[in-house]
C-alpha atoms as a PDB file:
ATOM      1  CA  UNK A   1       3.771  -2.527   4.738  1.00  0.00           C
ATOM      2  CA  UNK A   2       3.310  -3.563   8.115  1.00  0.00           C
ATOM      3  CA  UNK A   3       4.143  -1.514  11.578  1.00  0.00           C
ATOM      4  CA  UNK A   4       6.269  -2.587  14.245  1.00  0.00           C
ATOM      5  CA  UNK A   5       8.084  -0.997  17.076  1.00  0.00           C
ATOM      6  CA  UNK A   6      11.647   0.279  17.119  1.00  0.00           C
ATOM      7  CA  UNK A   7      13.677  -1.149  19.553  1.00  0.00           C
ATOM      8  CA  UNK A   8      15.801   1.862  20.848  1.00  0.00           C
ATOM      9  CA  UNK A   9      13.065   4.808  20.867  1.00  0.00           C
ATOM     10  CA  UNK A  10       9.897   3.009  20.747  1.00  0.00           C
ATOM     11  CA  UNK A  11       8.569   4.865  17.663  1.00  0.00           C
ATOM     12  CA  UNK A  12       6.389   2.970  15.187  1.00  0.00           C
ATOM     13  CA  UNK A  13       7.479   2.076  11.811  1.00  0.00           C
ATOM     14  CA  UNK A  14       6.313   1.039   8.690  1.00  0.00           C
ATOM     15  CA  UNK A  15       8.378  -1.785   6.908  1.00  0.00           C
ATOM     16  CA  UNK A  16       7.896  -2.854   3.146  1.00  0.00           C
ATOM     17  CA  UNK A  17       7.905  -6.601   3.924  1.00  0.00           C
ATOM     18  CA  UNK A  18       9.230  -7.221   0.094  1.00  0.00           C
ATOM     19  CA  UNK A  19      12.379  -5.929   1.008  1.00  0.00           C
ATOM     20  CA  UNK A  20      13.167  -8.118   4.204  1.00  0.00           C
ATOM     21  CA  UNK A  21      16.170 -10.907   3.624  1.00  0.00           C
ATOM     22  CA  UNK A  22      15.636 -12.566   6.969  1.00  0.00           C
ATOM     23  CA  UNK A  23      14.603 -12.167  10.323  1.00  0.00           C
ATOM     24  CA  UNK A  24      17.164 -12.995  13.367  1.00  0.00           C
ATOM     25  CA  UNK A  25      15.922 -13.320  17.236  1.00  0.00           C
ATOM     26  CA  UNK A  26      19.270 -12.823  18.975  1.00  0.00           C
ATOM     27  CA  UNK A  27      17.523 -12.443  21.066  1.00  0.00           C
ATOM     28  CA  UNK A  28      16.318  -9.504  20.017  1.00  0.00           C
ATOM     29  CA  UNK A  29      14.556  -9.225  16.821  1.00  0.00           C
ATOM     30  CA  UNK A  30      16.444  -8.045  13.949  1.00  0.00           C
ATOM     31  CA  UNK A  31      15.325  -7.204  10.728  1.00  0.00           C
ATOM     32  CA  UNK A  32      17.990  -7.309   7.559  1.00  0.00           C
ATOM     33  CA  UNK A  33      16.751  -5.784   4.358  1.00  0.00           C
ATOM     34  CA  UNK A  34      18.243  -6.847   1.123  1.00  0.00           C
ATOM     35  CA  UNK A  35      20.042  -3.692   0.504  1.00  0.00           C
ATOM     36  CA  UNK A  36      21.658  -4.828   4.363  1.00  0.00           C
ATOM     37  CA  UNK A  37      19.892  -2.268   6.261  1.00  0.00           C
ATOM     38  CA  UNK A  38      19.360  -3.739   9.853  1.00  0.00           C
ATOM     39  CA  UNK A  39      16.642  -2.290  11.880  1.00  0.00           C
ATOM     40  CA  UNK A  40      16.449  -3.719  15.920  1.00  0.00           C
ATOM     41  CA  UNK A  41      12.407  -4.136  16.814  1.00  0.00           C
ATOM     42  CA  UNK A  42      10.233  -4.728  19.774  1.00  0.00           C
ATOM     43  CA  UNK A  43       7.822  -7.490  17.920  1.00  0.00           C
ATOM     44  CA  UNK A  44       9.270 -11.405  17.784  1.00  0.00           C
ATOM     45  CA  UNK A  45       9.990 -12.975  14.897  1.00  0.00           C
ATOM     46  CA  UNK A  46       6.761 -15.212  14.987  1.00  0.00           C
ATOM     47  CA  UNK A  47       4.592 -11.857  15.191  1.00  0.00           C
ATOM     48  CA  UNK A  48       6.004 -10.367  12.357  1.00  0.00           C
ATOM     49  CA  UNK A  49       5.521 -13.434  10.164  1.00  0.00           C
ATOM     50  CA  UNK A  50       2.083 -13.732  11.140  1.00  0.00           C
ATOM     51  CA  UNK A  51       1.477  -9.661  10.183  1.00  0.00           C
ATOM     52  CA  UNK A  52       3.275 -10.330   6.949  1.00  0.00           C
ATOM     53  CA  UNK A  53       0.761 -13.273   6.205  1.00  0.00           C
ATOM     54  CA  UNK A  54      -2.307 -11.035   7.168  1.00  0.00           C
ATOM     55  CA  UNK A  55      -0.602  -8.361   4.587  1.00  0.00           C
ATOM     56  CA  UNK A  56      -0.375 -10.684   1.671  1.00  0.00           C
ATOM     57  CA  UNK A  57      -3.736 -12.348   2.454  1.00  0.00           C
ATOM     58  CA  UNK A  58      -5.595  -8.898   2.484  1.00  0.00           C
ATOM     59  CA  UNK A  59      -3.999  -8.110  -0.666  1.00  0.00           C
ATOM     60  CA  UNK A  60      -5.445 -11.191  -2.364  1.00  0.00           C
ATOM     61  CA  UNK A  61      -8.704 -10.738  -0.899  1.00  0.00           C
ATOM     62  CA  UNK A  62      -8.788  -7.450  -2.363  1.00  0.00           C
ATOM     63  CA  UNK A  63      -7.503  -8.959  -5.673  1.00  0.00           C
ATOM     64  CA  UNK A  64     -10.493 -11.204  -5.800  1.00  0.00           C
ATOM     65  CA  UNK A  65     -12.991  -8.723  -4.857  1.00  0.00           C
ATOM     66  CA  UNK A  66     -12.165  -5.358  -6.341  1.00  0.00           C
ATOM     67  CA  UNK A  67     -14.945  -4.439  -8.943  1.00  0.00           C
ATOM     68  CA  UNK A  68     -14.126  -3.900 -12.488  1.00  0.00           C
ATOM     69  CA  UNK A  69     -12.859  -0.668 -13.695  1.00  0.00           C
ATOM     70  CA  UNK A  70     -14.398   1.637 -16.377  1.00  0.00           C
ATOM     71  CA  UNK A  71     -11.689   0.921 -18.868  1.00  0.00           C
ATOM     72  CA  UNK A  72     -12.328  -2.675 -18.454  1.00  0.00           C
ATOM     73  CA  UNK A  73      -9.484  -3.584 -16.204  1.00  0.00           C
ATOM     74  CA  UNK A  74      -9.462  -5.046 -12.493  1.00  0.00           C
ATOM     75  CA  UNK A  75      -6.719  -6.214 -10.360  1.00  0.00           C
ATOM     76  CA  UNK A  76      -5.921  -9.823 -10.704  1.00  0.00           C
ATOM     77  CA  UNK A  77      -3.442 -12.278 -10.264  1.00  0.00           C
ATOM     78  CA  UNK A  78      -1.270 -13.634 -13.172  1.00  0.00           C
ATOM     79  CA  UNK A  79       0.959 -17.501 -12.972  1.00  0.00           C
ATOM     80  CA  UNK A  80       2.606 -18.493 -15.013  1.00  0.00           C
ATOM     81  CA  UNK A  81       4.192 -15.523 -17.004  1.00  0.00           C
ATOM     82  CA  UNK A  82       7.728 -15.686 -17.413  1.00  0.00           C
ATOM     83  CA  UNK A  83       9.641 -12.108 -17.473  1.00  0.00           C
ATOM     84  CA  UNK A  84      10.862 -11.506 -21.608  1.00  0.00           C
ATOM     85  CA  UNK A  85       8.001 -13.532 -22.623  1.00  0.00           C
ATOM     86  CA  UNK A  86       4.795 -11.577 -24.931  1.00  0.00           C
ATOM     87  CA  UNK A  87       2.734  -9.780 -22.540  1.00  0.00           C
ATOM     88  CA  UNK A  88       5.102  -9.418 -20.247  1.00  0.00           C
ATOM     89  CA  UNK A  89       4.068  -7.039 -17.535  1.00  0.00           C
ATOM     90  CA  UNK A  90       0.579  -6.641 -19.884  1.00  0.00           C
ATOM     91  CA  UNK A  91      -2.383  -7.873 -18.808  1.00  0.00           C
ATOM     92  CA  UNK A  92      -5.673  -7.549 -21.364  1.00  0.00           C
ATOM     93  CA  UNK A  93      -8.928  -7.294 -19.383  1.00  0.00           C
END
C-alpha cells in the first residue's frame, strides 16, 4: 500500500495499488479502482507512479533477501506458471 493525501480533508490514506484501474490528472488527481471507487488526492499522477515503483521494488528486494524458513520455505518469485496447471499456487522449497 502506499499513502497519499485526500483531497477534500487532507487526511492520509493508505491505497492497495493492485486495485487501481487508472490514474486521471483533471487536473486534479483522481484515482479509479477497479471495483469504480474514485478517490480525489493531493499527490500528481507522476508521484504516485514513482511510490508505486518504490512499493513493488521493496517487495522484490525483500523477495531476494528474506532468509529461509524453518520448514524449508522462503519467499520467492515464480514465471512462468500458468493458473490450472500442476502446482498451481504450490511452490516446493
Amino acid at each position: 500500500m502506499i499513502v497519499l493525501t485526500h483531497f477534500g480533508n487532507g487526511n492520509r490514506i493508505a491505497l492497495n495499488v493492485d486495485l487501481v484501474e487508472k490514474i486521471e490528472e483533471t487536473p486534479d488527481t483522481v484515482i479509479t479502482l477497479v471495483n469504480g471507487t474514485r478517490y480525489l488526492v493531493q499527490e500528481p499522477l507522476d508521484e504516485i507512479i514513482e511510490k508505486t515503483v518504490e512499493l513493488r521494488a521493496r517487495i522484490l528486494h525483500l523477495s531476494q533477501t528474506m532468509p529461509e524458513q524453518p520448514d524449508g520455505y522462503r519467499l520467492r518469485l515464480v514465471r512462468g506458471i500458468e493458473p490450472g496447471t500442476p502446482n498451481d499456487g504450490e511452490v516446493q522449497p
